[in-house]
C-alpha atoms as a PDB file:
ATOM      1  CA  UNK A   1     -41.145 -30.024  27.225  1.00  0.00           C
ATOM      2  CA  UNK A   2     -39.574 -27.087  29.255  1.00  0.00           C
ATOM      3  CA  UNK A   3     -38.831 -26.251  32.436  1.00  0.00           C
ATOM      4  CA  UNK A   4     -38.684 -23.248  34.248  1.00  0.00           C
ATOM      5  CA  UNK A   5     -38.598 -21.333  37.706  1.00  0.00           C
ATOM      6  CA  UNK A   6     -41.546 -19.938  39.538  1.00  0.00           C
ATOM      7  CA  UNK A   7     -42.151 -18.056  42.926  1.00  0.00           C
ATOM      8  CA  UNK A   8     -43.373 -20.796  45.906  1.00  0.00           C
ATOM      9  CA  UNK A   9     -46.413 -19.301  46.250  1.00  0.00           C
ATOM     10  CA  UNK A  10     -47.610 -19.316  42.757  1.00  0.00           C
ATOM     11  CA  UNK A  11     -47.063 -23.516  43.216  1.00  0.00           C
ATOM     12  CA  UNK A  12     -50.886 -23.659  43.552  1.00  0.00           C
ATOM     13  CA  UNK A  13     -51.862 -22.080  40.594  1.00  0.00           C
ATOM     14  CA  UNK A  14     -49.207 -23.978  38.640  1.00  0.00           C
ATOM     15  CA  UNK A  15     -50.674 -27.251  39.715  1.00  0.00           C
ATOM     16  CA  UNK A  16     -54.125 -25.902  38.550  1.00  0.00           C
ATOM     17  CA  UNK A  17     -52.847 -25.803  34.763  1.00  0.00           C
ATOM     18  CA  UNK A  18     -50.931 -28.555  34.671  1.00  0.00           C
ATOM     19  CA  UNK A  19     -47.450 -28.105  35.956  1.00  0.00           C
ATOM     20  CA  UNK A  20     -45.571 -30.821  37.079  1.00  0.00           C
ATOM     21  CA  UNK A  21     -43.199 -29.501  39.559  1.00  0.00           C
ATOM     22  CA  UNK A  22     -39.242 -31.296  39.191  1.00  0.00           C
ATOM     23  CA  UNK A  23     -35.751 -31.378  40.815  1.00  0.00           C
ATOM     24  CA  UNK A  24     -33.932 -27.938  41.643  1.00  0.00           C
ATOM     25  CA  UNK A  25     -37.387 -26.291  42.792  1.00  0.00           C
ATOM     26  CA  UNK A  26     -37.918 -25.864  38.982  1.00  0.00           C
ATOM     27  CA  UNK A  27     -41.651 -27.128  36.758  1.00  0.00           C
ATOM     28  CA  UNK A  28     -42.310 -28.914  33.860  1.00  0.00           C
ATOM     29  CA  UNK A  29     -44.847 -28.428  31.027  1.00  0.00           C
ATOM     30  CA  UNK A  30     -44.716 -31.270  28.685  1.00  0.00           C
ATOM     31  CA  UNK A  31     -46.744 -29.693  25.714  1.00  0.00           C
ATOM     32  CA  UNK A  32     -45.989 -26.895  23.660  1.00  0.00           C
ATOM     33  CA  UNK A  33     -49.521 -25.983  23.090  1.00  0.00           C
ATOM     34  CA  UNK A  34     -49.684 -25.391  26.733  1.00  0.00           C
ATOM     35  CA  UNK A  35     -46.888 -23.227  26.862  1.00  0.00           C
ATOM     36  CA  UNK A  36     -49.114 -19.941  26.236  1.00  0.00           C
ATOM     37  CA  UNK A  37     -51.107 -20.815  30.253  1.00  0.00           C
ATOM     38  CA  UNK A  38     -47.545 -20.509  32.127  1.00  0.00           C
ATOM     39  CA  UNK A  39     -46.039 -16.980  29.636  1.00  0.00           C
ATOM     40  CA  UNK A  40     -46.304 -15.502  33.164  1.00  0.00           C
ATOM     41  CA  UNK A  41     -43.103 -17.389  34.201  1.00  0.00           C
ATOM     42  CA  UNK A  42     -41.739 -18.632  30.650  1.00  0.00           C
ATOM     43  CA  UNK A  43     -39.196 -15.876  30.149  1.00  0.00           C
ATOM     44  CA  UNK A  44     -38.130 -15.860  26.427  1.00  0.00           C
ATOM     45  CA  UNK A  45     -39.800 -15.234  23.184  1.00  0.00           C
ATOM     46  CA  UNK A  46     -38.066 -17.920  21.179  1.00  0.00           C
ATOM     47  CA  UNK A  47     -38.595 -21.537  21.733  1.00  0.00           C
ATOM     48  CA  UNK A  48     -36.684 -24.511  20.503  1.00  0.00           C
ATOM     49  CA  UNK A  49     -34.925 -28.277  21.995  1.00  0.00           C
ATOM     50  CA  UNK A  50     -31.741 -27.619  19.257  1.00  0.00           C
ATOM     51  CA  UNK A  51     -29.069 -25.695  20.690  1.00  0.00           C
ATOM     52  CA  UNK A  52     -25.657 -25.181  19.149  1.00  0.00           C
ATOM     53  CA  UNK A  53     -22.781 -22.922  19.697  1.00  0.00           C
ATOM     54  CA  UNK A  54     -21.436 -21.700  16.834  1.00  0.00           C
ATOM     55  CA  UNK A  55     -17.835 -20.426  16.545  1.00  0.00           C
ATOM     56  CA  UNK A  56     -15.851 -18.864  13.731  1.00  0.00           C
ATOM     57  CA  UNK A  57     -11.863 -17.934  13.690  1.00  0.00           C
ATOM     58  CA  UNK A  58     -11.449 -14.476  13.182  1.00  0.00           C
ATOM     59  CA  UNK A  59      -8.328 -11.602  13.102  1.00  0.00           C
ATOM     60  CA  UNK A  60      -8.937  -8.991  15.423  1.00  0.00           C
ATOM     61  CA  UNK A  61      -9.567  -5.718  13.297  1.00  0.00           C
ATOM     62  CA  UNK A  62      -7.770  -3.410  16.227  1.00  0.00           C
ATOM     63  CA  UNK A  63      -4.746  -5.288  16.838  1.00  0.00           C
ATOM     64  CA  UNK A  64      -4.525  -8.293  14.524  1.00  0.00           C
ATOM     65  CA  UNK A  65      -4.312 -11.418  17.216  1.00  0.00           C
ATOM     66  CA  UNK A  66      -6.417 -14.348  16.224  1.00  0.00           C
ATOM     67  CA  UNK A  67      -9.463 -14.598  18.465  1.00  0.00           C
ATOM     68  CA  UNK A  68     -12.272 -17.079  18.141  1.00  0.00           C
ATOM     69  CA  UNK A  69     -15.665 -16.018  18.187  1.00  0.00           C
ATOM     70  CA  UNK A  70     -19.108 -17.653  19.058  1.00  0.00           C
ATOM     71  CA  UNK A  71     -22.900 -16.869  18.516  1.00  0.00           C
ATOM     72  CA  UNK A  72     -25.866 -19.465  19.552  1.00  0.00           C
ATOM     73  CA  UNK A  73     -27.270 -21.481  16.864  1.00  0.00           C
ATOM     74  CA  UNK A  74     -30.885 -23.201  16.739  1.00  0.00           C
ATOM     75  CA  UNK A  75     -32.200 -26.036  14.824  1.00  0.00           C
ATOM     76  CA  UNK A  76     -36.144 -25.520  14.579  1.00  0.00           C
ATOM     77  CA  UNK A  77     -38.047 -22.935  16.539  1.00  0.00           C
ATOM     78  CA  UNK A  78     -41.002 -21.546  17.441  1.00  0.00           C
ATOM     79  CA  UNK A  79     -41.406 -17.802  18.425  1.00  0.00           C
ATOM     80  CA  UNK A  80     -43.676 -15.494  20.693  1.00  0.00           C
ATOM     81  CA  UNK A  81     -46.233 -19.202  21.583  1.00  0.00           C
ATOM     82  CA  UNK A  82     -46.942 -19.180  18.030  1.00  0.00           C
ATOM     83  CA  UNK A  83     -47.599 -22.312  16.262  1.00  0.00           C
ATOM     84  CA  UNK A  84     -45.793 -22.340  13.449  1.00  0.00           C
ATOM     85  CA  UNK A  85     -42.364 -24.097  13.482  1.00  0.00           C
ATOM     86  CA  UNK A  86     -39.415 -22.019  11.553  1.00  0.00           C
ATOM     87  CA  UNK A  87     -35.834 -22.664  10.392  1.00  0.00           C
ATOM     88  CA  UNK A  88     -36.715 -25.876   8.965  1.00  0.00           C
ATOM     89  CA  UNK A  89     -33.380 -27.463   7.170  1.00  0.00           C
ATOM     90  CA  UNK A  90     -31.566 -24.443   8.859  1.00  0.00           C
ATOM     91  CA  UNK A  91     -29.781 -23.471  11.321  1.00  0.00           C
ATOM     92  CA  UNK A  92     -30.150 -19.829  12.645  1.00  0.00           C
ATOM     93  CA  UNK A  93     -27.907 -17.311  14.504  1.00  0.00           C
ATOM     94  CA  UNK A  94     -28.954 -15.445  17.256  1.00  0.00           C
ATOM     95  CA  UNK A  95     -28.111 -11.749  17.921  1.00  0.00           C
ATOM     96  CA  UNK A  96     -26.006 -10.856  21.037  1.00  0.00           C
ATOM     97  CA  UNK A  97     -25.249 -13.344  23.984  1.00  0.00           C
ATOM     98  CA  UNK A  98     -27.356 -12.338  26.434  1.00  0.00           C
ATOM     99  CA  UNK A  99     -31.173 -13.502  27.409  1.00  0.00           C
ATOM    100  CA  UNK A 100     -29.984 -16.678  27.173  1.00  0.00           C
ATOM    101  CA  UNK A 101     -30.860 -20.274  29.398  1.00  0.00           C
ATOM    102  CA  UNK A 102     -28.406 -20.843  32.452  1.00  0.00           C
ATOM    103  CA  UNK A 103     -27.455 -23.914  30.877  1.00  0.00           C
ATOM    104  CA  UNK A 104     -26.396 -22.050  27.687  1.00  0.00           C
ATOM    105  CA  UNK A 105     -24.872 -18.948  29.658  1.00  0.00           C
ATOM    106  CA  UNK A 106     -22.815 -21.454  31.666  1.00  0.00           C
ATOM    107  CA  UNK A 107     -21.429 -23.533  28.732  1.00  0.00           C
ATOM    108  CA  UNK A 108     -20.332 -20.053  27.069  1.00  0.00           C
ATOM    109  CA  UNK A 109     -18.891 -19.061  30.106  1.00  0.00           C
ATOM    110  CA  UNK A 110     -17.013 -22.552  31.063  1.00  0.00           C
ATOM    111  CA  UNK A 111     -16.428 -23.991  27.676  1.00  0.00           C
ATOM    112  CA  UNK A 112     -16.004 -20.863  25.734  1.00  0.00           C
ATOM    113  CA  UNK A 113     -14.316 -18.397  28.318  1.00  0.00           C
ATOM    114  CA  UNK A 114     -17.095 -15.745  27.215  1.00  0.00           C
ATOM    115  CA  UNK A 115     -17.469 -13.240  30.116  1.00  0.00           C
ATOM    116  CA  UNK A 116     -19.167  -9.707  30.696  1.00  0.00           C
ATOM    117  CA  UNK A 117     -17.806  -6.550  29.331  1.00  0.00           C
ATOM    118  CA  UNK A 118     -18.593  -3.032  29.877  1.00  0.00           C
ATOM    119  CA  UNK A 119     -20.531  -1.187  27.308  1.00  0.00           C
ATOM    120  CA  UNK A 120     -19.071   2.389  28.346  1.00  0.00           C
ATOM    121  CA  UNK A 121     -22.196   4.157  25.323  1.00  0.00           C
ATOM    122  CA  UNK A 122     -24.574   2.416  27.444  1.00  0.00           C
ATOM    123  CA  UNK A 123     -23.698   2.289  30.934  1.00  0.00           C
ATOM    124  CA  UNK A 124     -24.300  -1.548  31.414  1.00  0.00           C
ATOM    125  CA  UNK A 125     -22.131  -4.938  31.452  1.00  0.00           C
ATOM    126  CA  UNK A 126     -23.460  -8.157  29.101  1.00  0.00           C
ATOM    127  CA  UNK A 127     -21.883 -10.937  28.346  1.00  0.00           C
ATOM    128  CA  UNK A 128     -20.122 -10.236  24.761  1.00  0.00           C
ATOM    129  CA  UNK A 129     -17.147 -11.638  22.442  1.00  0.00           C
ATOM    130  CA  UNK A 130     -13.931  -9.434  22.372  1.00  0.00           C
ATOM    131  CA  UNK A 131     -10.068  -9.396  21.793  1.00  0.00           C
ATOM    132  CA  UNK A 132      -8.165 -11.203  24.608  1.00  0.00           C
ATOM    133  CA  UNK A 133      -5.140  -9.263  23.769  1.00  0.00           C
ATOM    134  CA  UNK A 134      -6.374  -5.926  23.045  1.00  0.00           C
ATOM    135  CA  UNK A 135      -9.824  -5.955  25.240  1.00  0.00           C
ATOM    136  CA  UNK A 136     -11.711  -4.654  22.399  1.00  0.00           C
ATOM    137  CA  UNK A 137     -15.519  -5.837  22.371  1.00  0.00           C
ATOM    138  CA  UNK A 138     -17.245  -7.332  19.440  1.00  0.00           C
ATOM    139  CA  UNK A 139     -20.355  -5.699  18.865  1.00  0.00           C
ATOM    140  CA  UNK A 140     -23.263  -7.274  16.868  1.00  0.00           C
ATOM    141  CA  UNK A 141     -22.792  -4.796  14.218  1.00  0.00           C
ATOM    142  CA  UNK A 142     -19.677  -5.713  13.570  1.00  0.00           C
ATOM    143  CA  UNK A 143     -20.058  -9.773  14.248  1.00  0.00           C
ATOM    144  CA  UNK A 144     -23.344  -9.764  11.837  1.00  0.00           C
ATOM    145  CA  UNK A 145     -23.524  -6.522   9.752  1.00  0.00           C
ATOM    146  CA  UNK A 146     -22.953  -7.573   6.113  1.00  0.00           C
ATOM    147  CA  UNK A 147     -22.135 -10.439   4.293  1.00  0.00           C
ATOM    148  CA  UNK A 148     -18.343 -10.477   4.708  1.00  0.00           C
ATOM    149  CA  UNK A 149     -18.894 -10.332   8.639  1.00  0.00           C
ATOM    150  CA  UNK A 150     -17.520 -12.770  10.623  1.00  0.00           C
ATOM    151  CA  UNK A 151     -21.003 -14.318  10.931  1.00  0.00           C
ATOM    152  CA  UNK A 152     -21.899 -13.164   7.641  1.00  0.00           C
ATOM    153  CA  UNK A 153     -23.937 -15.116   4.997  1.00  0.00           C
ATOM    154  CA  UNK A 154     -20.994 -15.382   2.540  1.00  0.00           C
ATOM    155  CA  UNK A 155     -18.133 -15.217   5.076  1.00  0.00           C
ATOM    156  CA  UNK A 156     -19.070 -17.836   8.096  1.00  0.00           C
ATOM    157  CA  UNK A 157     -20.798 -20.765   6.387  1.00  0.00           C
ATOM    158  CA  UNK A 158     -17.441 -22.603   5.151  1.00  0.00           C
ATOM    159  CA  UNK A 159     -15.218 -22.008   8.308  1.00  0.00           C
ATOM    160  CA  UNK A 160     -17.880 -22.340  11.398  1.00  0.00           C
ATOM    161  CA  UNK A 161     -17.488 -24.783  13.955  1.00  0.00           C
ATOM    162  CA  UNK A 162     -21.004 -25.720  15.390  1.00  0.00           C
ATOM    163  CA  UNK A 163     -20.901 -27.702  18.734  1.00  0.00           C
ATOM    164  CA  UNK A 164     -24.730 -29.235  20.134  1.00  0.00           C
ATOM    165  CA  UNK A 165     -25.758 -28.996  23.420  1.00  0.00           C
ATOM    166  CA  UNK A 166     -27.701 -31.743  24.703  1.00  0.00           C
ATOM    167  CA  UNK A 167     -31.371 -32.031  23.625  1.00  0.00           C
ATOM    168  CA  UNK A 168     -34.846 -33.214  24.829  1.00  0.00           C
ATOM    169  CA  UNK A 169     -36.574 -30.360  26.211  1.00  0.00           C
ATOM    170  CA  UNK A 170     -36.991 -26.630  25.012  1.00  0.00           C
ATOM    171  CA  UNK A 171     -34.902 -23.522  25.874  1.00  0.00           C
ATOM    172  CA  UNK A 172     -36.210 -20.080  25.612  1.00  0.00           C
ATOM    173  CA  UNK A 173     -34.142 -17.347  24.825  1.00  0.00           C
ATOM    174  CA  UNK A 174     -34.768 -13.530  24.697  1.00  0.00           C
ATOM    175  CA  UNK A 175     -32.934 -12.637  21.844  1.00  0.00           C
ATOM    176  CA  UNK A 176     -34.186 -12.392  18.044  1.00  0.00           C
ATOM    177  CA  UNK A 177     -32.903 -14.314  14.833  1.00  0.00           C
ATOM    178  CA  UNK A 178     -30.315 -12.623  12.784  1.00  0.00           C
ATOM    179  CA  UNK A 179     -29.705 -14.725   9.913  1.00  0.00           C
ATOM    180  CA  UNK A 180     -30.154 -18.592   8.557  1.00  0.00           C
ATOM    181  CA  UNK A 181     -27.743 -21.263   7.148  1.00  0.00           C
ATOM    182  CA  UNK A 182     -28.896 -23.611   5.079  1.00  0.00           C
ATOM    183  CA  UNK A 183     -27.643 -27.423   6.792  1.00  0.00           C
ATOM    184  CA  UNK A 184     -26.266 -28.438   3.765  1.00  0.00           C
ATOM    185  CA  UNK A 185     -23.734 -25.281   3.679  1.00  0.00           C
ATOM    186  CA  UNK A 186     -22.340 -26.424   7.346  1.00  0.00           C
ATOM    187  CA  UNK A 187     -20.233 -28.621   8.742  1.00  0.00           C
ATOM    188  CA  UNK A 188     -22.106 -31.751  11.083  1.00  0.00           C
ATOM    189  CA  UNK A 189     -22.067 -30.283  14.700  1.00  0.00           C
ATOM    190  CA  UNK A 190     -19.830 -31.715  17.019  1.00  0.00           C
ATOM    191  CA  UNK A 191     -19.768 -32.737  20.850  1.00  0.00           C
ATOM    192  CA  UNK A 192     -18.351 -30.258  23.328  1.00  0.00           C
ATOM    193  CA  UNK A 193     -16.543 -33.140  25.063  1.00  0.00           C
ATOM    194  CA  UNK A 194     -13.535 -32.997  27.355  1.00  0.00           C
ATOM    195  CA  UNK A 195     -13.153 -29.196  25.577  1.00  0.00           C
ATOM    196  CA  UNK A 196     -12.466 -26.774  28.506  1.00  0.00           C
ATOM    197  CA  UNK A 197      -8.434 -27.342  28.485  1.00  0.00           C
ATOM    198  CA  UNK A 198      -8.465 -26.762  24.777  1.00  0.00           C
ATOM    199  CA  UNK A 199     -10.656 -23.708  24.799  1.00  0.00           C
ATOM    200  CA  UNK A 200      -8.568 -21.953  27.598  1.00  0.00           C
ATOM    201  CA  UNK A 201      -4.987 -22.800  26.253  1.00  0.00           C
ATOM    202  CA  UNK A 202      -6.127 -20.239  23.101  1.00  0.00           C
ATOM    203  CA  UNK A 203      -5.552 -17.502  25.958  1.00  0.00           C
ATOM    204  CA  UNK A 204      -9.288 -16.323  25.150  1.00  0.00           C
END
């Protein structure tokens, strides 16, 4: 099942193909084969109901103060309405921290004290890790580029921290896969529960 927001006036044609409207003004489509009839409002390109946050302790490389760092994580997944189910006895990182569900963007935000920083190359803000002593902004290069990156195949899979967000329906995200983890290699996810206090207090 997923949910997802739609213009008033496109409630009749919604109704037509099967759309069950629910709380917050928001529908529902309970099959993923119908998925492909509503890609007019589905934003996203990857699909899945397993949602983690990943986070890794890192040193910053610019001024050496211990910063923790966080990508999202999925369980199985589906990508662009296809029907073929990936990441099977994985978990998978996705790139960058933006495109993602409310829900998701809110617990990074809340939970995680992740916030929007200006990328002065570009022009534009997005939500992004970086030092909260120096100010200096992760980059996905740098976060994912090689094995001994923080998020890196050889580097991440002993010391990551993998927190699930609560399950039951889909979430889809904008973003791309970067790289997999076998289960096996990871710690068991854990709860975010009662975590705010304890986030914050590491002066993120």
């Amino acid at each position: 099942m997923i949910e997802f927001s739609a213009p008033e006036e496109d409630a009749p044609r919604l109704r037509a193909l099967g759309a069950k409207p629910c709380a917050g003004g928001k529908w529902k489509v309970a099959r993923y084969a119908d998925y492909p009839k509503f890609a007019e409002w589905i934003k996203g390109r990857i699909f899945s109901s397993e949602t983690y946050i990943a986070e890794v302790g890192e040193k910053c490389p610019y001024c050496g103060a211990d910063v923790r760092l966080v990508a999202v994580a999925l369980g199985r997944y589906r990508e662009d309405l296809l029907p073929a189910v990936y990441g099977k006895g994985e978990i998978s990182l996705l790139f960058g921290l933006d495109g993602l569900p409310e829900d998701v963007a809110r617990t990074l935000r809340e939970e995680f004290g992740i916030k929007k920083r200006y990328f002065a190359p570009y022009g534009y803000s997005l939500p992004a890790n970086g030092c909260h002593a120096c100010g200096r902004i992760f980059n996905d290069e740098y976060l994912f580029g090689g094995e001994e990156a923080p998020f890196g195949l050889y580097s991440a899979a002993e010391r990551l921290r993998l927190y699930s967000l609560p399950r039951g329906r889909d979430r889809a995200f904008g973003g791309r896969v970067c790289l997999s983890f076998k289960r096996k290699r990871l710690p068991a996810p854990r709860k975010l529960k009662n975590s705010k206090k304890a986030r914050f207090s590491r002066k993120r």
